[in-house]
Protein backbone atom coordinates (compact mmCIF):
# COMPACT_ATOMS: atom_id res chain seq x y z
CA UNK A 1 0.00 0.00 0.00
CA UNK A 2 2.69 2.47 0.72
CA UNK A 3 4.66 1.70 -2.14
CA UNK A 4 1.88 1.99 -4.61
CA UNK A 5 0.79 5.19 -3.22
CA UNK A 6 4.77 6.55 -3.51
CA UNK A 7 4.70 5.11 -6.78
CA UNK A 8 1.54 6.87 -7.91
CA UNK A 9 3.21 10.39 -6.76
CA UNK A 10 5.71 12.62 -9.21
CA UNK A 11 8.60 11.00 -7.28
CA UNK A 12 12.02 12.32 -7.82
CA UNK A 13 14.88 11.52 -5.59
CA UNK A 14 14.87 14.68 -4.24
CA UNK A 15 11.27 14.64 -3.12
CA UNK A 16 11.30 10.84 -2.39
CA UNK A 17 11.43 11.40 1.58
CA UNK A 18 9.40 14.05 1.97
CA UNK A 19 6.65 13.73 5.06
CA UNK A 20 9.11 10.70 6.03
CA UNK A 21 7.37 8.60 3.18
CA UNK A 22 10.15 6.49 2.21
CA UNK A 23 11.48 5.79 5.51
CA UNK A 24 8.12 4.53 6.44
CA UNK A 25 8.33 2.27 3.33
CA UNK A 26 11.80 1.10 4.23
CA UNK A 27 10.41 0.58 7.86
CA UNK A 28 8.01 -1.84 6.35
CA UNK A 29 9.88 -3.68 4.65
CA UNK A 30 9.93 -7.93 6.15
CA UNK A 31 13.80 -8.01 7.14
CA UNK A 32 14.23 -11.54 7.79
CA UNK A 33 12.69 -12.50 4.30
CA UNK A 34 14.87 -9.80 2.96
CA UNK A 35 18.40 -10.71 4.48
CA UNK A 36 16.93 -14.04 3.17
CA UNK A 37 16.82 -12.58 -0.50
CA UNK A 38 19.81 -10.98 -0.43
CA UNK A 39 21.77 -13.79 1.00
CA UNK A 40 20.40 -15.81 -1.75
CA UNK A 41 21.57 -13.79 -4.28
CA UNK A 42 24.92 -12.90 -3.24
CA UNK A 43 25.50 -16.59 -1.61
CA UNK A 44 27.00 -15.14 1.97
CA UNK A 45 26.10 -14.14 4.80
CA UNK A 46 25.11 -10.70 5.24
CA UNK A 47 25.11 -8.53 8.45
CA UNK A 48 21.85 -6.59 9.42
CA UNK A 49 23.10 -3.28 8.39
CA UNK A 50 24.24 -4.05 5.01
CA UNK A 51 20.97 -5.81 4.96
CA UNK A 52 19.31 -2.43 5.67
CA UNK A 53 21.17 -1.11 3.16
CA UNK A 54 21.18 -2.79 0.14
CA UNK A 55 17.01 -2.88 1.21
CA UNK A 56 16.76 0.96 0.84
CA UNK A 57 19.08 0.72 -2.30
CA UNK A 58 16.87 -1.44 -4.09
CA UNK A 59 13.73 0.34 -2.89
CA UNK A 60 15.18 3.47 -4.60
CA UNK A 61 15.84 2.24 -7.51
CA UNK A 62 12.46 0.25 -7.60
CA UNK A 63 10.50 4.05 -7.09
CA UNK A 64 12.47 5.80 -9.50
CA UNK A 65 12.56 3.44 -12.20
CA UNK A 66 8.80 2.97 -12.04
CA UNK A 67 9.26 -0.32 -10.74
CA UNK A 68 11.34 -3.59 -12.94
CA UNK A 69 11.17 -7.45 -12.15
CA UNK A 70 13.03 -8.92 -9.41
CA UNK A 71 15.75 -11.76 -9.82
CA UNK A 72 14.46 -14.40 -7.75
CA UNK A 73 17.66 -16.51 -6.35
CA UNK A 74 16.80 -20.54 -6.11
């Protein structure tokens, strides 16, 4: 819900955070399932920051691109 609404905005990566709206996104984001993602992908263990990084990363790109298809590790 809070991504479509950001998405449905004229976002710009200077605006992106205004009101707090993409922390609130990044605050919602499932981080178990993501360090799960991310460790899949890069095959290593990944600490909880970098996790919280590469998260908010991602999300960026995601909102400014207009969105893309993820690569699913299996």
């Amino acid at each position: 819900q809070q991504l479509n609404k950001l998405m449905n905005t004229d976002i710009t990566e200077a605006n992106m955070n205004e009101f707090g709206r993409f922390d609130a996104l990044k605050n919602c984001v499932d981080k178990a399932k993501a360090k799960a993602y991310f460790e899949a992908l890069e095959g290593d263990s990944i600490p909880p920051f970098k996790v919280n990084m590469k998260v908010a990363k991602l999300l960026e790109q995601f909102v400014l691109n207009g969105g893309f298809n993820l690569e699913f590790p299996e």
